[in-house]
PDB file of N, CA and C in Angstrom:
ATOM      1  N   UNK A   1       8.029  13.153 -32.163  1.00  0.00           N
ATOM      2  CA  UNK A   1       9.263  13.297 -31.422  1.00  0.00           C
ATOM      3  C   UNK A   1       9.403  14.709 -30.860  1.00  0.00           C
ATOM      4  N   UNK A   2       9.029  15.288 -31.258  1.00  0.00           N
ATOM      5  CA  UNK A   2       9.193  17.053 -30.788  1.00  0.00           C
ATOM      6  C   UNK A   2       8.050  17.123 -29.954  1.00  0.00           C
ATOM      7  N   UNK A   3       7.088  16.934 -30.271  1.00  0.00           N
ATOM      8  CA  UNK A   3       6.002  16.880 -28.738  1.00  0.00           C
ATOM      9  C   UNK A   3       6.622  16.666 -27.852  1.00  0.00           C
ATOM     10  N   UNK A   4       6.982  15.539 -27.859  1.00  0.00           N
ATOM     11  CA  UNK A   4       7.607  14.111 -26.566  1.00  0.00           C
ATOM     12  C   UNK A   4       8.755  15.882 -26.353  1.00  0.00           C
ATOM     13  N   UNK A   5       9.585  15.914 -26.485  1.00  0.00           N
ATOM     14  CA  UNK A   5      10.805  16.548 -26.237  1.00  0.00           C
ATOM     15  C   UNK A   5       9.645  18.226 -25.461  1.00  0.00           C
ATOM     16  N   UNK A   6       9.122  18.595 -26.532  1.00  0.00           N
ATOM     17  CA  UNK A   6       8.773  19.994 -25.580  1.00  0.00           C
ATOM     18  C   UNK A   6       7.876  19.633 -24.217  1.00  0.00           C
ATOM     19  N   UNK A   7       6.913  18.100 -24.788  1.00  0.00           N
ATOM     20  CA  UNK A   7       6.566  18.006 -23.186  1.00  0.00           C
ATOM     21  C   UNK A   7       7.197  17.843 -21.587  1.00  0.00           C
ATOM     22  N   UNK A   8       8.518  17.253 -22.314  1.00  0.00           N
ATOM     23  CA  UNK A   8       9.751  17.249 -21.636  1.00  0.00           C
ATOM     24  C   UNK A   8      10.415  18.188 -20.893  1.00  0.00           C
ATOM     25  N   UNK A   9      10.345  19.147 -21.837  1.00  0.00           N
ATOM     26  CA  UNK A   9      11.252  20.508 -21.442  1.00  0.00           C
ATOM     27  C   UNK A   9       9.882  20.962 -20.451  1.00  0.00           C
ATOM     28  N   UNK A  10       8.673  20.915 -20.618  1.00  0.00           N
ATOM     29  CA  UNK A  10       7.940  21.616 -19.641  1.00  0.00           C
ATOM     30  C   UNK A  10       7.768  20.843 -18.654  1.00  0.00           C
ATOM     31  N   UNK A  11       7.610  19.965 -18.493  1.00  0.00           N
ATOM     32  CA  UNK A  11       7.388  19.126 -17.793  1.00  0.00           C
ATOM     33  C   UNK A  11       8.515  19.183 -16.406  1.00  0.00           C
ATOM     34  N   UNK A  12      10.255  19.498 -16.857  1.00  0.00           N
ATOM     35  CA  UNK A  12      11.242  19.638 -15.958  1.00  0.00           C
ATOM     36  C   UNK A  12      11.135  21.142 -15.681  1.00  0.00           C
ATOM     37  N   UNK A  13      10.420  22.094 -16.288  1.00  0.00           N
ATOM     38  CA  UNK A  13      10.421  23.676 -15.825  1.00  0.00           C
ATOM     39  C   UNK A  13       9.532  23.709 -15.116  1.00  0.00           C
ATOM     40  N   UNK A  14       8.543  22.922 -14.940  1.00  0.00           N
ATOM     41  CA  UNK A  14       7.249  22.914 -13.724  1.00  0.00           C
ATOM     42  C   UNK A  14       8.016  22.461 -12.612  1.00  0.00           C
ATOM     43  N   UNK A  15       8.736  21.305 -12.698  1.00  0.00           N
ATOM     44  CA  UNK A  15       8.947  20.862 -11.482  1.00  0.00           C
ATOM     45  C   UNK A  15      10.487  21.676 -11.210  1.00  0.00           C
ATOM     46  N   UNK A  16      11.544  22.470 -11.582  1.00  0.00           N
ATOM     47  CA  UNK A  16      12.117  23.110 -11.013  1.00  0.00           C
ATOM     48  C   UNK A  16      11.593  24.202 -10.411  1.00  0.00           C
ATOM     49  N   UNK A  17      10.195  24.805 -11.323  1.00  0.00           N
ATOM     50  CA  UNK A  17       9.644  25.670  -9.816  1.00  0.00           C
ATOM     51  C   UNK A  17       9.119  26.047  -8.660  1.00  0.00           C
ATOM     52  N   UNK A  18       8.391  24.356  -9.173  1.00  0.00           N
ATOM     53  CA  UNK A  18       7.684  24.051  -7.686  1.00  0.00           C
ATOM     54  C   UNK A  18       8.534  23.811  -6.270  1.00  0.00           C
ATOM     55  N   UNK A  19       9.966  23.120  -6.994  1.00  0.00           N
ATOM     56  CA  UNK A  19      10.968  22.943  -6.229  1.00  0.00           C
ATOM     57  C   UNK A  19      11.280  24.358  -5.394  1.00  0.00           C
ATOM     58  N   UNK A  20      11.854  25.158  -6.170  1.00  0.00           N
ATOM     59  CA  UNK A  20      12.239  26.620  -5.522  1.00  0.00           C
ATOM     60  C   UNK A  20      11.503  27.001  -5.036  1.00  0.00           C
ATOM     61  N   UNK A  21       9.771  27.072  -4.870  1.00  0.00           N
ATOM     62  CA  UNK A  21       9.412  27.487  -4.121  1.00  0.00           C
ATOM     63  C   UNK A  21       9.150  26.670  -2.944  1.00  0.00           C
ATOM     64  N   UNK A  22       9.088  25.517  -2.680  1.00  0.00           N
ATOM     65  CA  UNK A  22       9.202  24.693  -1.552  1.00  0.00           C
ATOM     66  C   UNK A  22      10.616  24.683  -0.862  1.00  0.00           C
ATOM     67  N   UNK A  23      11.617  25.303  -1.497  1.00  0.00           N
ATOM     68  CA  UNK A  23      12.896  25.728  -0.844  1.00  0.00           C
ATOM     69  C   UNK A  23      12.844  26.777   0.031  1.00  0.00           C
ATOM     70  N   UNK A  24      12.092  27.481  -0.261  1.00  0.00           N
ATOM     71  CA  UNK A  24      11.571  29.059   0.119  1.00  0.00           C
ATOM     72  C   UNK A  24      10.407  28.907   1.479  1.00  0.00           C
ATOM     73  N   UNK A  25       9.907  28.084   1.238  1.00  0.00           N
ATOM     74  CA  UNK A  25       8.798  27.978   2.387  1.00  0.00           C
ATOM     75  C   UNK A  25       9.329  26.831   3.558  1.00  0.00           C
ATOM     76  N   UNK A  26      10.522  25.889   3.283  1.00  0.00           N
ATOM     77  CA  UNK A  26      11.254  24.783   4.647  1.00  0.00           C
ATOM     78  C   UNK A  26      12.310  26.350   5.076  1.00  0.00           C
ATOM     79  N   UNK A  27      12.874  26.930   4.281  1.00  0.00           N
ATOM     80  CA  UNK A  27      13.866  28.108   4.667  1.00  0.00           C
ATOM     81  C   UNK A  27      12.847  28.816   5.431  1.00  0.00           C
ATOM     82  N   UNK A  28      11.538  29.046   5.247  1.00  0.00           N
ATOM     83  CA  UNK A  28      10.882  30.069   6.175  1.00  0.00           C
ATOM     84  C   UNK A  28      10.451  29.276   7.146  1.00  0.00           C
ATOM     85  N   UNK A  29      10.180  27.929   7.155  1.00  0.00           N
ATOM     86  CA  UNK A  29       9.573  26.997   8.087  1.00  0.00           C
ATOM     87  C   UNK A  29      10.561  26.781   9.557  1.00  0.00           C
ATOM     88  N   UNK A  30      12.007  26.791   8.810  1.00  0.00           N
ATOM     89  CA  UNK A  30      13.295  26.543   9.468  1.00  0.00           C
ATOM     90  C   UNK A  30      13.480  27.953  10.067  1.00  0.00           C
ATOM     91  N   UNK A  31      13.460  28.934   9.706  1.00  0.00           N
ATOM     92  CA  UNK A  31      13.311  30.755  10.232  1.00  0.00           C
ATOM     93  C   UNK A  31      13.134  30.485  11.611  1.00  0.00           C
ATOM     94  N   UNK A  32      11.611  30.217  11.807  1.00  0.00           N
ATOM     95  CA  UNK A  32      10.616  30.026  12.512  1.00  0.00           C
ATOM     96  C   UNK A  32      10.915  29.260  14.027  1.00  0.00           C
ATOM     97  N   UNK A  33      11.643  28.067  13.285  1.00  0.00           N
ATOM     98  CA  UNK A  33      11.776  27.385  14.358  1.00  0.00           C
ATOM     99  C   UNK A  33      12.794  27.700  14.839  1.00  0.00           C
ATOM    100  N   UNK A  34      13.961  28.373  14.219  1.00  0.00           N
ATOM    101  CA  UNK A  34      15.459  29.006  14.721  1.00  0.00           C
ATOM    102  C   UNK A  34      14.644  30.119  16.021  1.00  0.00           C
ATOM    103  N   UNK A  35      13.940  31.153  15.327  1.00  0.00           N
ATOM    104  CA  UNK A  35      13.478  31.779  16.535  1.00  0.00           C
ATOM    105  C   UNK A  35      12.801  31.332  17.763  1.00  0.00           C
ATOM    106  N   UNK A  36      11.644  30.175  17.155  1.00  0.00           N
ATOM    107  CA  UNK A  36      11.294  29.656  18.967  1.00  0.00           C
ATOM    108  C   UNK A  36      12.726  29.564  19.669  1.00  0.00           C
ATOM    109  N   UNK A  37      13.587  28.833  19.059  1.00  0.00           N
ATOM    110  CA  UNK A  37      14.311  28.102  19.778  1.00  0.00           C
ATOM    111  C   UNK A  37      15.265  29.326  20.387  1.00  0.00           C
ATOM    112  N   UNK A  38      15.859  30.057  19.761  1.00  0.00           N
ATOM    113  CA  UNK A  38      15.941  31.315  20.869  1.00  0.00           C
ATOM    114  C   UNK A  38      15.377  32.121  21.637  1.00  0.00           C
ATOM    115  N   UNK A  39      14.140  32.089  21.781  1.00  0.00           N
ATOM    116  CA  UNK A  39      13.425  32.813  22.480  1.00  0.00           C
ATOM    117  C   UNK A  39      13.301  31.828  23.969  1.00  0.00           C
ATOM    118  N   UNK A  40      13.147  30.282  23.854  1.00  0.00           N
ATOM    119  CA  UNK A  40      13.629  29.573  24.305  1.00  0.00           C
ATOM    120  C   UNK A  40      14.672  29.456  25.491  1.00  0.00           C
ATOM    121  N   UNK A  41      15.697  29.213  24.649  1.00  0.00           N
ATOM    122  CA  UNK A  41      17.218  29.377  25.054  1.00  0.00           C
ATOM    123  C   UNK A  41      17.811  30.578  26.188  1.00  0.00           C
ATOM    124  N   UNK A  42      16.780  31.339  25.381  1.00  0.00           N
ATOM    125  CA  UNK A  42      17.140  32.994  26.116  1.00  0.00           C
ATOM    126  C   UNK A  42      16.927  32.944  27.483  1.00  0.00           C
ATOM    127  N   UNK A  43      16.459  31.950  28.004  1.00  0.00           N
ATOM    128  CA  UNK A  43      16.031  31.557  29.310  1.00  0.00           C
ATOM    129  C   UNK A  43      16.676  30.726  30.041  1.00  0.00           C
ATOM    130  N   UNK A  44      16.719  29.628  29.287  1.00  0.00           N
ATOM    131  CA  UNK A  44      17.126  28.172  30.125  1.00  0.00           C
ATOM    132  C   UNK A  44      17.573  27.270  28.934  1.00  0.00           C
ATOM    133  N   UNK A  45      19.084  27.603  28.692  1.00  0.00           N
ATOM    134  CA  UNK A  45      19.975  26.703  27.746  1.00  0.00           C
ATOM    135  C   UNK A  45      19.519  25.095  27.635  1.00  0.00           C
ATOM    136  N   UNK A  46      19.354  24.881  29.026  1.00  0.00           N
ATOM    137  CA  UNK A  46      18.885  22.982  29.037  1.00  0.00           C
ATOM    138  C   UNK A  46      17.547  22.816  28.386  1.00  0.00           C
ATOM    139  N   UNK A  47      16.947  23.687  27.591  1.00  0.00           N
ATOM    140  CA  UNK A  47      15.733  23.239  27.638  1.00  0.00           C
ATOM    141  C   UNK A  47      15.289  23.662  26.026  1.00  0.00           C
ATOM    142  N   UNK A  48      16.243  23.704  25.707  1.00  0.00           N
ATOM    143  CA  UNK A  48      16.577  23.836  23.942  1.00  0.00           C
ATOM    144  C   UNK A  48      15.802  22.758  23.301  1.00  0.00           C
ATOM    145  N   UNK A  49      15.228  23.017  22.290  1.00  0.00           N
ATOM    146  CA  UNK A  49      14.411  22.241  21.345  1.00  0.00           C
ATOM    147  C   UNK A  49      14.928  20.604  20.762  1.00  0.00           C
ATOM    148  N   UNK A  50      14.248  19.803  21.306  1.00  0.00           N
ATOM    149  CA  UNK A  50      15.343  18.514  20.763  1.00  0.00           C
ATOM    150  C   UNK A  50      15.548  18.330  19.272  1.00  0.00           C
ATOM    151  N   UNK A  51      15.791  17.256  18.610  1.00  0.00           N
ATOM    152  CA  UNK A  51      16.181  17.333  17.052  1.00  0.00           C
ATOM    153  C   UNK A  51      14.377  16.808  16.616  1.00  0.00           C
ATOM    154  N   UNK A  52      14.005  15.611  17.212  1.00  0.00           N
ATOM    155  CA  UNK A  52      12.707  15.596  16.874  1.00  0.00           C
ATOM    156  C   UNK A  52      11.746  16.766  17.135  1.00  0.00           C
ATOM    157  N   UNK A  53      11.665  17.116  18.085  1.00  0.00           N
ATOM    158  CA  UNK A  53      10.830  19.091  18.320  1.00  0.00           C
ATOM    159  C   UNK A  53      10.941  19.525  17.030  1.00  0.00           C
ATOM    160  N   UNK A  54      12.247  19.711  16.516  1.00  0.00           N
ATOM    161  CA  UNK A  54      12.707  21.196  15.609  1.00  0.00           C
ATOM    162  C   UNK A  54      12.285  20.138  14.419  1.00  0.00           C
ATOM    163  N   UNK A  55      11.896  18.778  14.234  1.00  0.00           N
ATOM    164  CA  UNK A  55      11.985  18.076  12.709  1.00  0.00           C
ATOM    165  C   UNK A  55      10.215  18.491  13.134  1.00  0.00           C
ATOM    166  N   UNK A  56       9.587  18.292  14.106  1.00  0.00           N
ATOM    167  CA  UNK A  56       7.815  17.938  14.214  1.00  0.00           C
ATOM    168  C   UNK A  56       7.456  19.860  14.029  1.00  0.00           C
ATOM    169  N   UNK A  57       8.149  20.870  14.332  1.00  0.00           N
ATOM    170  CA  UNK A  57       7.607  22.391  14.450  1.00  0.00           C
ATOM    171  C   UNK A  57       8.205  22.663  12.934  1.00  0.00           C
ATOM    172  N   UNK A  58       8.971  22.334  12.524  1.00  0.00           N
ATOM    173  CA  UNK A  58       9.191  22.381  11.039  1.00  0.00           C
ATOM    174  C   UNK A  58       8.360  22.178  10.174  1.00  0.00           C
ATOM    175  N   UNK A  59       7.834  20.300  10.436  1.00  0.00           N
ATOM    176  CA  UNK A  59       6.618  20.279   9.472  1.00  0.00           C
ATOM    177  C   UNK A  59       4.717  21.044   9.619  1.00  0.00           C
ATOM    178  N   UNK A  60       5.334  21.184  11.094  1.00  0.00           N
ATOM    179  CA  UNK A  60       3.948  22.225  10.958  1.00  0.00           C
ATOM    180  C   UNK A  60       4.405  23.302  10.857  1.00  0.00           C
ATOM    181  N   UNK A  61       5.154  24.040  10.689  1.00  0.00           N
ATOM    182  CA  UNK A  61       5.000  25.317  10.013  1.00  0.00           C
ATOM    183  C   UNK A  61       5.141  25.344   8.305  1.00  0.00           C
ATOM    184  N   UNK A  62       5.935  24.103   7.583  1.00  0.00           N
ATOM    185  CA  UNK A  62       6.137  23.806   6.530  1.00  0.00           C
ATOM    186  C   UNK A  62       4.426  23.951   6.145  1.00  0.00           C
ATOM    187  N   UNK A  63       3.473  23.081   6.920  1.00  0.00           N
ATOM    188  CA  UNK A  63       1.958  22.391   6.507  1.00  0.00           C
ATOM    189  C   UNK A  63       1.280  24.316   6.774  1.00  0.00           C
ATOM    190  N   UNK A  64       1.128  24.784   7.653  1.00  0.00           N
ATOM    191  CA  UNK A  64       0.466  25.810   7.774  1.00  0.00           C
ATOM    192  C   UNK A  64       0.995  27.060   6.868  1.00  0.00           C
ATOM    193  N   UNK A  65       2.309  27.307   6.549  1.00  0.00           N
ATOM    194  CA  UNK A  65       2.844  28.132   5.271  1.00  0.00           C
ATOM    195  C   UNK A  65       1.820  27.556   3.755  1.00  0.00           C
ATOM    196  N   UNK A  66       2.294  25.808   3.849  1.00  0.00           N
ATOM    197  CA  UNK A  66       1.247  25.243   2.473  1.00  0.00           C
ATOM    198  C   UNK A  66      -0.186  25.799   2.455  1.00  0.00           C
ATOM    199  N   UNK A  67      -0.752  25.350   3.276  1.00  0.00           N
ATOM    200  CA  UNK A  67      -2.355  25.691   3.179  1.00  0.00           C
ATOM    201  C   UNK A  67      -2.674  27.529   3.112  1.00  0.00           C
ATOM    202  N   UNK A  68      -1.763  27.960   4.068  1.00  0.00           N
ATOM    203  CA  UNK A  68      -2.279  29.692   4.273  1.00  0.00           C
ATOM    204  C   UNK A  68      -1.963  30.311   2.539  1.00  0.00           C
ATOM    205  N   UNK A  69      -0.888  29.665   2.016  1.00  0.00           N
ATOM    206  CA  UNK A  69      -0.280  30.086   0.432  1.00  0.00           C
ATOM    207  C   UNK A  69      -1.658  29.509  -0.960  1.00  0.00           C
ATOM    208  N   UNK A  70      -2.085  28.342  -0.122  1.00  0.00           N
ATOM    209  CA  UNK A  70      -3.227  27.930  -1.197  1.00  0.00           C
ATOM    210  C   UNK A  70      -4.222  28.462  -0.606  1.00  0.00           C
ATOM    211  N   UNK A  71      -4.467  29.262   0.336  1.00  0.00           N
ATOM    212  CA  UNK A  71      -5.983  29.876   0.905  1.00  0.00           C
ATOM    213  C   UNK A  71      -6.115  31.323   0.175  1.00  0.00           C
ATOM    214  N   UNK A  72      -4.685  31.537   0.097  1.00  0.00           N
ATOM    215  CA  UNK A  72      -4.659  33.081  -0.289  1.00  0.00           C
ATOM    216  C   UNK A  72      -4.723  32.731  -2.155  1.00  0.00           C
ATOM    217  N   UNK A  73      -4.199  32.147  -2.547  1.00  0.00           N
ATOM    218  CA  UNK A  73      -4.293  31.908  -4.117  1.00  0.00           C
ATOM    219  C   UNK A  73      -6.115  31.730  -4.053  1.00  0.00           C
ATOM    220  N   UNK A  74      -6.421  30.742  -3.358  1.00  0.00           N
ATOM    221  CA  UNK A  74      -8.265  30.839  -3.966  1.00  0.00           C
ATOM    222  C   UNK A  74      -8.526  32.406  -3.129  1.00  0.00           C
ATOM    223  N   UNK A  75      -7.980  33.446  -3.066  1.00  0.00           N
ATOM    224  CA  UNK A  75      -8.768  34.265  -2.413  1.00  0.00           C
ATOM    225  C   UNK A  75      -9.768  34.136  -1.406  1.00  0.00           C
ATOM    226  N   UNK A  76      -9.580  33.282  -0.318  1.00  0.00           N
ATOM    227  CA  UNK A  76     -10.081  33.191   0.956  1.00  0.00           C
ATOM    228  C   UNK A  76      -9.955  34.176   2.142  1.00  0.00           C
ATOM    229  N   UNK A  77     -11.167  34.268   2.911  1.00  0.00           N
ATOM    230  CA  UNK A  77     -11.177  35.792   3.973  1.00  0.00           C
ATOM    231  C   UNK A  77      -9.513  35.215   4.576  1.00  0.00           C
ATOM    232  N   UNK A  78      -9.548  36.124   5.164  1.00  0.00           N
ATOM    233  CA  UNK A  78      -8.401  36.773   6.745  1.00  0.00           C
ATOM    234  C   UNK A  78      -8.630  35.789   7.484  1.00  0.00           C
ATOM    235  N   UNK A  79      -9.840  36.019   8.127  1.00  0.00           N
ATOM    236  CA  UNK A  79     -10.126  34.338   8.726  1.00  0.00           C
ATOM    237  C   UNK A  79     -10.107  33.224   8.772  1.00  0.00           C
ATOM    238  N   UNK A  80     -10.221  32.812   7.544  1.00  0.00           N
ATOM    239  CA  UNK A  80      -9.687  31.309   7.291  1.00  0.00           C
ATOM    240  C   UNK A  80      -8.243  31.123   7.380  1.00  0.00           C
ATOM    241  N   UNK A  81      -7.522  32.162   7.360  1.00  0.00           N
ATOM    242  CA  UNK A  81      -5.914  32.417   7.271  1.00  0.00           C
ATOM    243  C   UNK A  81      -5.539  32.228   8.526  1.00  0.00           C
ATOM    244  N   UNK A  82      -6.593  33.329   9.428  1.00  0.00           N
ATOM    245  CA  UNK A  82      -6.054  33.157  11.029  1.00  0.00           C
ATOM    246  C   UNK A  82      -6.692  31.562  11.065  1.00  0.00           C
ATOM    247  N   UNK A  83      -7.559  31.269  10.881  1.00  0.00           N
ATOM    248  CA  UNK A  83      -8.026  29.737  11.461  1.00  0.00           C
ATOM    249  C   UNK A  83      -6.926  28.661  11.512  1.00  0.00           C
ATOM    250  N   UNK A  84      -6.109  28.907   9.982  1.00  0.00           N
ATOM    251  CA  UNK A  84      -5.327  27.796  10.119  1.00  0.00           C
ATOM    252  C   UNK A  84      -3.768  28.241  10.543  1.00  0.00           C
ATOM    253  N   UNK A  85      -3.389  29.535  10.776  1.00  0.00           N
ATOM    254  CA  UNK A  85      -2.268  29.721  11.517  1.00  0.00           C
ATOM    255  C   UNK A  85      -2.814  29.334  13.690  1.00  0.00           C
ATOM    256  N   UNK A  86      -3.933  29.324  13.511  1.00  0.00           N
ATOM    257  CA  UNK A  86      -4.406  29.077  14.846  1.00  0.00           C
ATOM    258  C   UNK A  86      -4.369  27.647  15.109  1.00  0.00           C
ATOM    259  N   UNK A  87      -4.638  26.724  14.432  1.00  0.00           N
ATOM    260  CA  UNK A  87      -4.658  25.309  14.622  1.00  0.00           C
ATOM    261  C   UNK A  87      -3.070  24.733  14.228  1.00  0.00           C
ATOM    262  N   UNK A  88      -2.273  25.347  13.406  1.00  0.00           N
ATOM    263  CA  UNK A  88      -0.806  24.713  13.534  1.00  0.00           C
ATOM    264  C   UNK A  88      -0.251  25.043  14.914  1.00  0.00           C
ATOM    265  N   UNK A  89      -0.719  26.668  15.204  1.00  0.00           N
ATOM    266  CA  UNK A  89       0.137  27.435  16.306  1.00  0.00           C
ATOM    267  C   UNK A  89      -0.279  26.332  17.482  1.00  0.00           C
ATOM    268  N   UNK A  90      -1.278  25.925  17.608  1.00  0.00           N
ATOM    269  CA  UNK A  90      -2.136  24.942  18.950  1.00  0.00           C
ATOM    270  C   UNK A  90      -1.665  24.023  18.944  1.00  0.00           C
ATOM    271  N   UNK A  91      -1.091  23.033  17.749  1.00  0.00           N
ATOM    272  CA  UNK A  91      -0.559  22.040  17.890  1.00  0.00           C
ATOM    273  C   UNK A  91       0.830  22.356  17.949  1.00  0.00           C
ATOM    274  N   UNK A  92       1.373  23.354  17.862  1.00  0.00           N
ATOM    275  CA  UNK A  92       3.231  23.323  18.303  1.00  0.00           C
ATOM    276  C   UNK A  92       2.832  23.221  20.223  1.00  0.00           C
ATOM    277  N   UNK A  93       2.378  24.828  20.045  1.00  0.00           N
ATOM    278  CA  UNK A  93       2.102  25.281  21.736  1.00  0.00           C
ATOM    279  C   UNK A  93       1.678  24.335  22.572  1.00  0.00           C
ATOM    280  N   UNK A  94       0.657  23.019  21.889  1.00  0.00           N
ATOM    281  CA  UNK A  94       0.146  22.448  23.049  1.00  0.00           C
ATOM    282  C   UNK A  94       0.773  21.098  22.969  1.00  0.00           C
ATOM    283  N   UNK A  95       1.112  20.180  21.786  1.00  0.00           N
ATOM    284  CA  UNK A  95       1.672  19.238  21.598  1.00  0.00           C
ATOM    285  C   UNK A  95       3.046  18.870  21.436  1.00  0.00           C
ATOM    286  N   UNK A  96       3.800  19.720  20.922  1.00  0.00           N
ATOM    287  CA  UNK A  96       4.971  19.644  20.631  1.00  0.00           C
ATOM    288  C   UNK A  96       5.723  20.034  21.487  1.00  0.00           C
ATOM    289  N   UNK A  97       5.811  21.146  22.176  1.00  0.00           N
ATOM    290  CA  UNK A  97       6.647  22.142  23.479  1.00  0.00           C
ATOM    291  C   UNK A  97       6.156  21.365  24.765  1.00  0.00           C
ATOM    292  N   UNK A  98       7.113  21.571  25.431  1.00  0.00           N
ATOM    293  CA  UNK A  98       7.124  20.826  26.963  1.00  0.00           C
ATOM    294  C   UNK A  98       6.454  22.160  27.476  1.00  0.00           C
ATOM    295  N   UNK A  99       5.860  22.031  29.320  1.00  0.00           N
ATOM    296  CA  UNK A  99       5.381  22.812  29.757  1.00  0.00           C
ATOM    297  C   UNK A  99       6.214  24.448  30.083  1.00  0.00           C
ATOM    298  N   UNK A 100       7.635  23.304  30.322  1.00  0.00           N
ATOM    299  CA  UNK A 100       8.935  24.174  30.531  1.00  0.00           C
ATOM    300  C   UNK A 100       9.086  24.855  29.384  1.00  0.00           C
ATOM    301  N   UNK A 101       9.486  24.472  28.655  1.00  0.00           N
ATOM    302  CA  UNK A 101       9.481  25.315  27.594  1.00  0.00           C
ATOM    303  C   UNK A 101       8.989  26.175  26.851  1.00  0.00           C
ATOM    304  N   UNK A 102       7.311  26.067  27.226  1.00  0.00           N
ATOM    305  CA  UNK A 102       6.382  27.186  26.776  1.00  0.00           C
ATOM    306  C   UNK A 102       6.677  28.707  27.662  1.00  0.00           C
ATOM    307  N   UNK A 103       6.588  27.987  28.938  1.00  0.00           N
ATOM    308  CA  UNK A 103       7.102  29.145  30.203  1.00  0.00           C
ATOM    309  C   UNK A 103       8.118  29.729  29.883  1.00  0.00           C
ATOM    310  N   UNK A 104       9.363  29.115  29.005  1.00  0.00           N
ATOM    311  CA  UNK A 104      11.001  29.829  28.794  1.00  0.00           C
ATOM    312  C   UNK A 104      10.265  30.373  27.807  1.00  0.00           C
ATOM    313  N   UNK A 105       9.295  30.180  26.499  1.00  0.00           N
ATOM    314  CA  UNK A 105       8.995  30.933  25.626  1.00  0.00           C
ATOM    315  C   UNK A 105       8.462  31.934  25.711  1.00  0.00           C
ATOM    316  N   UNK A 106       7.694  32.265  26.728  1.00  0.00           N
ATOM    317  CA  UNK A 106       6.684  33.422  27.221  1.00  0.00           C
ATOM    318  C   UNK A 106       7.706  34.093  27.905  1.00  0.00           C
ATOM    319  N   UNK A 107       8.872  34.164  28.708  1.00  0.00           N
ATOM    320  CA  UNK A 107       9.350  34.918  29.332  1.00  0.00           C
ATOM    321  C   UNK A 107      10.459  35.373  28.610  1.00  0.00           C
ATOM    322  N   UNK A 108      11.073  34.535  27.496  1.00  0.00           N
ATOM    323  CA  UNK A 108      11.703  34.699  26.585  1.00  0.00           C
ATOM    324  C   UNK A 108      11.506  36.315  25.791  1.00  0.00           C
ATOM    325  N   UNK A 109       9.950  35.746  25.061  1.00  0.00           N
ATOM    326  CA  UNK A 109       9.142  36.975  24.429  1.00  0.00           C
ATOM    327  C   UNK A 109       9.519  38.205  24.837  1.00  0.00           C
ATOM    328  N   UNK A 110       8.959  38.228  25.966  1.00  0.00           N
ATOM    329  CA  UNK A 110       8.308  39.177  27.315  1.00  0.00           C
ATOM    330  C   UNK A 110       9.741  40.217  27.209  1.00  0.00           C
ATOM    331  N   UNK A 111      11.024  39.613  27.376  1.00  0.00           N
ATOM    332  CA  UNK A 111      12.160  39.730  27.379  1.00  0.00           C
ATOM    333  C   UNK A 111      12.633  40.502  26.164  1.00  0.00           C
ATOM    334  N   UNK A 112      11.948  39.905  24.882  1.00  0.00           N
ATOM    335  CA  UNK A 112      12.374  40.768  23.632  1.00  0.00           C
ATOM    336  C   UNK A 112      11.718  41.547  23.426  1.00  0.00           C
ATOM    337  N   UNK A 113      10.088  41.773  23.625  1.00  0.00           N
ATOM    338  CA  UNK A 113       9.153  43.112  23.453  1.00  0.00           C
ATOM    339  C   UNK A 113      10.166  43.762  24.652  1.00  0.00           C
ATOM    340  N   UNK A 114      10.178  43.791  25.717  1.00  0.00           N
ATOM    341  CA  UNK A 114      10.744  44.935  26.964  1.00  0.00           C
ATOM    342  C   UNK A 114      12.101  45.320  26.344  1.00  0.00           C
ATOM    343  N   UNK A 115      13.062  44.821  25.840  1.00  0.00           N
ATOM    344  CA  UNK A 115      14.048  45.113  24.831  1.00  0.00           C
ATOM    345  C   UNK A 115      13.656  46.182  23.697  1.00  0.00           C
ATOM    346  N   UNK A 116      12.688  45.593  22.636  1.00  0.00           N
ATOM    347  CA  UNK A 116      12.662  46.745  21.426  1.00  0.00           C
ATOM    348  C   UNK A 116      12.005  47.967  22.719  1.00  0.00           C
ATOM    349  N   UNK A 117      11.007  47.691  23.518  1.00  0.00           N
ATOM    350  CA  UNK A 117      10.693  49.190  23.770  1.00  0.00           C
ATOM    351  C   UNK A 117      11.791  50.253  24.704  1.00  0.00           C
ATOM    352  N   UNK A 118      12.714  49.390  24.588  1.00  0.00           N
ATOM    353  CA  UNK A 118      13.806  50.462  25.558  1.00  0.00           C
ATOM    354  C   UNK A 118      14.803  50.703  24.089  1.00  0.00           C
ATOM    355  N   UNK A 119      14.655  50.190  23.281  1.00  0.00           N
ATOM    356  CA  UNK A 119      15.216  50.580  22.205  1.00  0.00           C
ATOM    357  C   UNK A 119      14.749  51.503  21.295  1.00  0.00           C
ATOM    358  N   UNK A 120      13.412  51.979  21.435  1.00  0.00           N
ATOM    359  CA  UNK A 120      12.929  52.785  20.425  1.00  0.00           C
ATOM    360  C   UNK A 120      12.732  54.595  21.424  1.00  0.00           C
TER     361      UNK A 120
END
């Protein structure tokens, strides 16, 4: 009976932390997509991220946070890190974003680098 019970107790402390940290990585996933979507916006209000966009750039940044967090735990190069921030980034940029919208994103950018450098 006390086995059963401490396997218990560990058993719910594993999974409350796995929890918190998957809270931590949709909050950074969600970051992410708050900023496309202003960088976006900053351009051309009509052309704001739809609810499916912001649910499909969520789970790839959710999936590319997962893998880059287990690449770095096995101690994997830099490269394999950029590889797979390169293949989520390709599938937002090329699949997910309208043509319009990549264009509001690039001029968007363009818009906030020319900003910090008149700010510094």
């Amino acid at each position: 009976m006390k086995k059963i019970f401490v396997t218990l107790v560990l058993l719910v402390a594993f999974t409350l932390s796995g929890t918190a940290q998957n809270k931590k990585l949709l909050e950074k996933a969600n970051e992410k997509v708050e900023a496309l979507n202003k960088e976006i916006t900053s351009q051309d209000k009509s052309l704001a991220l739809t609810d499916i966009q912001k649910e499909q750039i969520s789970e790839a940044h959710l999936a590319r946070l997962t893998e880059s967090k287990a690449l770095r735990k096995s101690g994997a190069e830099k490269a394999d890190i950029k590889a797979v921030n390169k293949k989520y980034n390709q599938k937002i940029y090329k699949e997910i974003l309208t043509k319009k919208q990549l264009k509001a994103r690039r001029a968007g950018k363009k818009n906030d680098e020319d900003n910090d450098d008149d700010n510094k």
